[in-house]
Protein backbone atom coordinates (compact mmCIF):
# COMPACT_ATOMS: atom_id res chain seq x y z
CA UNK A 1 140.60 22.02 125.54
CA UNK A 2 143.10 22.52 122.86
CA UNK A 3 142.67 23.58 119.28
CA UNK A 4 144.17 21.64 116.71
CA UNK A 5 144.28 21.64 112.97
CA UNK A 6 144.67 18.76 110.97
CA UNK A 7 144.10 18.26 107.35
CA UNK A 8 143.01 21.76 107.14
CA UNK A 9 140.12 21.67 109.68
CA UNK A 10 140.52 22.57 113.20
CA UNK A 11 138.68 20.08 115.68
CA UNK A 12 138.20 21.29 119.02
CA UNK A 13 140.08 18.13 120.32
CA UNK A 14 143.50 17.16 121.34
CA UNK A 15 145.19 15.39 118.74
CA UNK A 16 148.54 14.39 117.56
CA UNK A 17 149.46 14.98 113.93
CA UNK A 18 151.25 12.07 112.20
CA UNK A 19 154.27 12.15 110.11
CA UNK A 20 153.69 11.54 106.11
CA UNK A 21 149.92 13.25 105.15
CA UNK A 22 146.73 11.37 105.26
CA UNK A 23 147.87 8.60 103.46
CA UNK A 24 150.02 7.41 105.42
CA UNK A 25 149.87 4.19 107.92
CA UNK A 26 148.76 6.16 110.85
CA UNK A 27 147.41 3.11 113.32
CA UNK A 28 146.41 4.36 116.22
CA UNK A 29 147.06 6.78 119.24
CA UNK A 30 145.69 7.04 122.56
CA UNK A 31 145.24 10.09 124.02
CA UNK A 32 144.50 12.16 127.50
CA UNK A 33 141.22 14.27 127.30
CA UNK A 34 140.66 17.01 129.52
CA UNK A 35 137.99 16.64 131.90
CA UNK A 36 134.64 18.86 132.51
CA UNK A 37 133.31 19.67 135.49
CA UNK A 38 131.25 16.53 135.94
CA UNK A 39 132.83 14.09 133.76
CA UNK A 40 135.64 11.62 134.44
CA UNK A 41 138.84 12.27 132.10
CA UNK A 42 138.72 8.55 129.71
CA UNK A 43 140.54 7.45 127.07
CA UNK A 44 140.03 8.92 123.62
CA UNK A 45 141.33 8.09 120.21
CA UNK A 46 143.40 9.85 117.51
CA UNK A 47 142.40 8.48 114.21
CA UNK A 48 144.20 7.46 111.25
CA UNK A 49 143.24 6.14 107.87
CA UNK A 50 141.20 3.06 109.15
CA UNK A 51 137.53 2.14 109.00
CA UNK A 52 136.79 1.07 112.53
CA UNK A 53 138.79 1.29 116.26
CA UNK A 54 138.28 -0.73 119.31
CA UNK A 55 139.74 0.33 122.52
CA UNK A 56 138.84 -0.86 126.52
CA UNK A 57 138.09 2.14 129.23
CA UNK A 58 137.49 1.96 132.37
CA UNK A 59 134.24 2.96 134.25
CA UNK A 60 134.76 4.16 137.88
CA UNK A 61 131.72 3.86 140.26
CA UNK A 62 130.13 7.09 140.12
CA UNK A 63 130.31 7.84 135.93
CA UNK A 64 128.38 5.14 134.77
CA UNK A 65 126.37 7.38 132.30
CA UNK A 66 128.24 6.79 129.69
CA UNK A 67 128.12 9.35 126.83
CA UNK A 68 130.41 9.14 123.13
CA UNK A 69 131.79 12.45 121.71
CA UNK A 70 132.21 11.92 117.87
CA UNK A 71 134.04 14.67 115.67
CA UNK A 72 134.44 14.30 112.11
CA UNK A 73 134.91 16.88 109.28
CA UNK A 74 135.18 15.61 105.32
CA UNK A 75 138.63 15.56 103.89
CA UNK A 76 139.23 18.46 101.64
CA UNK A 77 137.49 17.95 97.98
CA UNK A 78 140.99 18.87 96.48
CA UNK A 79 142.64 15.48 97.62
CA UNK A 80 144.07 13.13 95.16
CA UNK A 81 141.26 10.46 95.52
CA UNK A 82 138.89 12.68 95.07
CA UNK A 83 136.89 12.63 98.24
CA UNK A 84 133.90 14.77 98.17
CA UNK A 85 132.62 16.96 102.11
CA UNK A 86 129.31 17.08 100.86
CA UNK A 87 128.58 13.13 100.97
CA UNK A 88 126.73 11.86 104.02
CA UNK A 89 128.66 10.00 106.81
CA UNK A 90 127.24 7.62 109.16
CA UNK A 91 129.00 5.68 111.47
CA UNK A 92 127.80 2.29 113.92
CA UNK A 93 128.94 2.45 117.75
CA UNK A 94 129.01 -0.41 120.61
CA UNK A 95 129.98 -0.82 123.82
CA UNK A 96 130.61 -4.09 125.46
CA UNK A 97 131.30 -5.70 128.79
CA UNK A 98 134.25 -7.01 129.71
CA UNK A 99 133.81 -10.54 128.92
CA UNK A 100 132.62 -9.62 125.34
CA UNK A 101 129.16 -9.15 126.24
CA UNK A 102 126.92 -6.64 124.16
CA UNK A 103 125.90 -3.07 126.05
CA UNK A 104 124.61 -1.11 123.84
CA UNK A 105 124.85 0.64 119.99
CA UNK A 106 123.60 3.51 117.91
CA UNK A 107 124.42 4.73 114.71
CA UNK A 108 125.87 8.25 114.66
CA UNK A 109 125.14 10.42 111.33
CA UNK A 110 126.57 13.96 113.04
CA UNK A 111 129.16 15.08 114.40
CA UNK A 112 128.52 16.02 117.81
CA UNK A 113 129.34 15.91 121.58
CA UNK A 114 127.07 13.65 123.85
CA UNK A 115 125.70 10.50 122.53
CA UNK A 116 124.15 8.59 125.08
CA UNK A 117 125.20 4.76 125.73
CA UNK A 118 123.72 4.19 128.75
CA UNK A 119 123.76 3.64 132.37
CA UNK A 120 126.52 0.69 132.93
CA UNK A 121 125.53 -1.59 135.91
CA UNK A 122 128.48 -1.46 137.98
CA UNK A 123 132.68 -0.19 137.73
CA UNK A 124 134.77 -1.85 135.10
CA UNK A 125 136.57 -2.59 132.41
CA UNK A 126 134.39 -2.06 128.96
CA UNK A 127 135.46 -1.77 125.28
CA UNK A 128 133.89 0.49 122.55
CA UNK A 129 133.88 0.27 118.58
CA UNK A 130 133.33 2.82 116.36
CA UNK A 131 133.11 1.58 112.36
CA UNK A 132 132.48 4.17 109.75
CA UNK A 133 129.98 2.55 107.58
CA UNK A 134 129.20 4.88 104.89
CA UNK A 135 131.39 7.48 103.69
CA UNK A 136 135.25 7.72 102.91
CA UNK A 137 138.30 9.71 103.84
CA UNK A 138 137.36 11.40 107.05
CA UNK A 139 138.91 12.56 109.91
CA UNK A 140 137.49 11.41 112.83
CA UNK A 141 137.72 11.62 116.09
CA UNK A 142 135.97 9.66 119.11
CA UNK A 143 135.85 10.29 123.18
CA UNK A 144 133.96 8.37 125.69
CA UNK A 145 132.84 10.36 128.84
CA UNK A 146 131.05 8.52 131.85
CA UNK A 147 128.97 11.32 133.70
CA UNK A 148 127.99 10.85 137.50
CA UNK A 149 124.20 8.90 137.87
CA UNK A 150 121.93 11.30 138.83
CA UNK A 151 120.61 10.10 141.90
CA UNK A 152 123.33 7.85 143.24
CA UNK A 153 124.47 9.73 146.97
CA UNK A 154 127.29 7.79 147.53
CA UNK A 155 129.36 9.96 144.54
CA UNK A 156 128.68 12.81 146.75
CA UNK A 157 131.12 11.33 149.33
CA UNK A 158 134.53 11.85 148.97
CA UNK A 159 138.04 10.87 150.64
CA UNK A 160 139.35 14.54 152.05
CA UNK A 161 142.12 14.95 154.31
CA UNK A 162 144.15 11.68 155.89
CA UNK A 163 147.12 11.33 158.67
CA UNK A 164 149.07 8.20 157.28
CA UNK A 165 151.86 8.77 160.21
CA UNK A 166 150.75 10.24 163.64
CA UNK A 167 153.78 9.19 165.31
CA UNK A 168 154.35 6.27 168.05
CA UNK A 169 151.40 7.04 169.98
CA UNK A 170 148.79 8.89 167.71
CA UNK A 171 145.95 7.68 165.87
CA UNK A 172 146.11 8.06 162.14
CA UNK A 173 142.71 8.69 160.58
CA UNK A 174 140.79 10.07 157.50
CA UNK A 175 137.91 12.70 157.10
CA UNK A 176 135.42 12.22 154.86
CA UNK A 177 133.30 15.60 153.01
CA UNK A 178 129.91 14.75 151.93
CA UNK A 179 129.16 17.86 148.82
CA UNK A 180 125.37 16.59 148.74
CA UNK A 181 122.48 17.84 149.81
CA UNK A 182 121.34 15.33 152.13
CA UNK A 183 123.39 13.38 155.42
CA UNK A 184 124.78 9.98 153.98
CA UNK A 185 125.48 6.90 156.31
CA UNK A 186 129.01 5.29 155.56
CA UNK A 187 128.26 2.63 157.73
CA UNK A 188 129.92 -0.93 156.79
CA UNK A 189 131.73 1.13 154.24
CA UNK A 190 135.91 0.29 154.42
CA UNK A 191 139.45 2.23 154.31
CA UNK A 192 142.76 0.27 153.39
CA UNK A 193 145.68 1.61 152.52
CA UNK A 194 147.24 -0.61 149.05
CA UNK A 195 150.50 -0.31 150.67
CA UNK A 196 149.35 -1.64 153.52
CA UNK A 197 147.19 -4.34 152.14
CA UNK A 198 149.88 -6.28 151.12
CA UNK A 199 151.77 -7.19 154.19
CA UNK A 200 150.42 -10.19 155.98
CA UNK A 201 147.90 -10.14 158.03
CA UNK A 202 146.68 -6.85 156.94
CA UNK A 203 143.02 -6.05 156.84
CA UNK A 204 141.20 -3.02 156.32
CA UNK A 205 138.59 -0.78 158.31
CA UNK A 206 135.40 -1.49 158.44
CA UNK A 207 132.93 1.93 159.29
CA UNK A 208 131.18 1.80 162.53
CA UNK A 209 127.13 1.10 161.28
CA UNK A 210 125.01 4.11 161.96
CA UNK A 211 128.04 6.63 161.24
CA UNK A 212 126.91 9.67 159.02
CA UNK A 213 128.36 11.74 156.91
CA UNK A 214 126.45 15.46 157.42
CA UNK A 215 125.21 17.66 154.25
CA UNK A 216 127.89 19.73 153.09
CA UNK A 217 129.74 18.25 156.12
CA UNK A 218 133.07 16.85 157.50
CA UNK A 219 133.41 13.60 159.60
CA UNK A 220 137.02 12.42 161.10
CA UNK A 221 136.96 8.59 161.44
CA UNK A 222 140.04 7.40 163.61
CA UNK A 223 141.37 4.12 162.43
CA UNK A 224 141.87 2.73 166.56
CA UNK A 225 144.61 0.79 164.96
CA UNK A 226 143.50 -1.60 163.31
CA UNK A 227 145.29 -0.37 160.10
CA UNK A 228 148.47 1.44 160.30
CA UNK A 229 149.23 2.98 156.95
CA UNK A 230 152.57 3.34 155.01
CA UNK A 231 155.22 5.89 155.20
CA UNK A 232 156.01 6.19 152.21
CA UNK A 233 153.89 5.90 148.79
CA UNK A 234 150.61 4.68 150.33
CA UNK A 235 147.41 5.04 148.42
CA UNK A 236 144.41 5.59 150.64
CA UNK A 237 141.15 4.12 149.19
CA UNK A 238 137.80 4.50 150.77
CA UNK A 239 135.24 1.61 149.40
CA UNK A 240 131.54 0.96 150.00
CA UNK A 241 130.26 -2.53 151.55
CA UNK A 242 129.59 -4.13 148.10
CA UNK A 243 133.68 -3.03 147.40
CA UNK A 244 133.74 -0.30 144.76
CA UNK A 245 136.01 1.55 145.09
CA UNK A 246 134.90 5.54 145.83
CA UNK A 247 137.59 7.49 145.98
CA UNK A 248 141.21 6.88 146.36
CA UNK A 249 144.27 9.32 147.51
CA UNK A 250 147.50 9.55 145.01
CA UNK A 251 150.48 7.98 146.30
CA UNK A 252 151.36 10.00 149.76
CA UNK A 253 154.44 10.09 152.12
CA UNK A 254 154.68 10.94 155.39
CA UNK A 255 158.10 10.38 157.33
CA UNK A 256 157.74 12.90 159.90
CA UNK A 257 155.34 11.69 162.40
CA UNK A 258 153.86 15.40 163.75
CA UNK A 259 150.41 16.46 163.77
CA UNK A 260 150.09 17.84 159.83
CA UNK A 261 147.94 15.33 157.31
CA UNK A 262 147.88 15.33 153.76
CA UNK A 263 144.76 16.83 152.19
CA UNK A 264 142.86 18.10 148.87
CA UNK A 265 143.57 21.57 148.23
CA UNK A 266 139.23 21.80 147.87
CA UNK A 267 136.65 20.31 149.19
CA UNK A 268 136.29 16.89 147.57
CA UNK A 269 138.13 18.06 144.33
CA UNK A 270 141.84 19.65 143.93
CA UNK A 271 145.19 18.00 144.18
CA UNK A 272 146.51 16.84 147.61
CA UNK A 273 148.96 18.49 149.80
CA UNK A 274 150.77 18.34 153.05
CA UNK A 275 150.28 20.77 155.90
CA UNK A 276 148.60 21.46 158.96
CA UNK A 277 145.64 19.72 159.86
CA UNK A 278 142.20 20.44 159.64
CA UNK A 279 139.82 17.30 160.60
CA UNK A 280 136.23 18.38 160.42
CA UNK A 281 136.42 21.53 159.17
CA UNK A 282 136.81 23.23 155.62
CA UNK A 283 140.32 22.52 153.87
CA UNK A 284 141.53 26.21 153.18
CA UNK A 285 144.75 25.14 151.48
């Protein structure tokens, strides 16, 4: 993550330094975060010279420990209002649903990475607010992280290689790579494509019951036809029965109808590429 200083204090965040000094009408800015090994990439916040931020994140359905990274240092004691670092700072977060509904809150006196908020009950759209309460003229900073639930399988299983166009007689298919520990059963689980899904008539794949996924294993599922993805800019999404979504492709084209598939360049993580194909078996790419 990158370095930045601003106001004379260099916060191990990514932020974006405002025209006019710390006076000035800053608002707000969103920014990207860079992601850790087990924590989905949200939202954060660049902050300016207010009191208190809202913002809405989304919550896919595998991070739904949700943790709040809050940075702060004092302003320097040589500003014009006077501002003193050694004064205590403590600030009041929530996070709500959707609809409005209150999560959960803490109040945050340090500036730290990791404040737990709380398991959310299922993927969404929720909203955070951070108010300083007690101090003045700080630069702040604010993150929220969701972290995989310890426990929950089904994030071990992840959309891995896919043949969107097998030609006029082939079957186009996905493989699915299970990093856990144990065999998971996909059954009832479904595969659409979003391209797809919005022609008439469409309708998406429903998983044979009793299918499994094997530890630290590959499984090929062919489609028999009863989907036939895009061309061109399809999105492959693999959901489970209650229909959260567990893993989606990024947009992929295929306009040459051979036997190569599109596939992560890793096992369950990486970006996705075309070449040859490689259903059940390790993606070496």
């Amino acid at each position: 993550m990158r370095s930045v200083r601003l106001v004379g204090v260099a916060l191990l965040v990514l932020v974006v330094v405002l025209p006019g000094g710390w006076g000035a009408d800053a608002g707000l800015v969103h920014l990207d975060w860079e992601s850790g090994t087990s924590v989905v990439g949200l939202h954060g916040i660049g902050h300016g010279a207010v009191n208190e931020i809202r913002f809405p994140f989304d919550v896919g359905p595998c991070h739904r420990d949700l943790r709040l990274d809050l940075l702060y240092e004092p302003a320097s004691s040589g500003k014009p209002d006077g501002s003193d670092p050694r004064i205590p700072y403590v600030f009041h977060a929530a996070f709500y649903h959707a609809d409005g509904t209150f999560f959960s809150e803490r109040s945050l006196s340090e500036s730290r990475y990791g404040y737990r908020m709380g398991i959310v009950p299922a993927a969404g759209t929720y909203e955070v607010m951070v108010r300083l309460d007690v101090g003045v003229m700080v630069d702040w900073d604010v993150r929220v992280r969701g972290w995989q639930v310890q426990g929950d399988a089904s994030c071990d299983v992840y959309l891995n290689e896919v043949e969107v166009n097998a030609g006029e007689v082939g079957l186009e298919w996905i493989e699915l790579y299970n990093g856990g520990d144990a065999p998971f059963d996909v059954g009832g689980w479904t595969v659409w494509g979003e391209t797809w899904a919005t022609l008439p008539d469409a309708s998406a794949y429903v998983v044979p019951n009793n299918t499994t996924v094997p530890a630290g294993g590959h499984l090929r599922i062919d489609l028999l036809h009863v989907l036939d993805f895009s061309d061109t800019n399809e999105t492959v999404v693999f959901a489970d029965p209650h229909g959260r979504t567990l893993d989606r492709s990024v947009e992929l084209t295929d306009t040459r109808g051979d036997s190569g598939s599109w596939s992560r360049t890793t096992d369950g993580a990486g970006s996705w590429t075309y070449g040859a194909a490689t259903p059940g078996a390790a993606n070496d790419s």
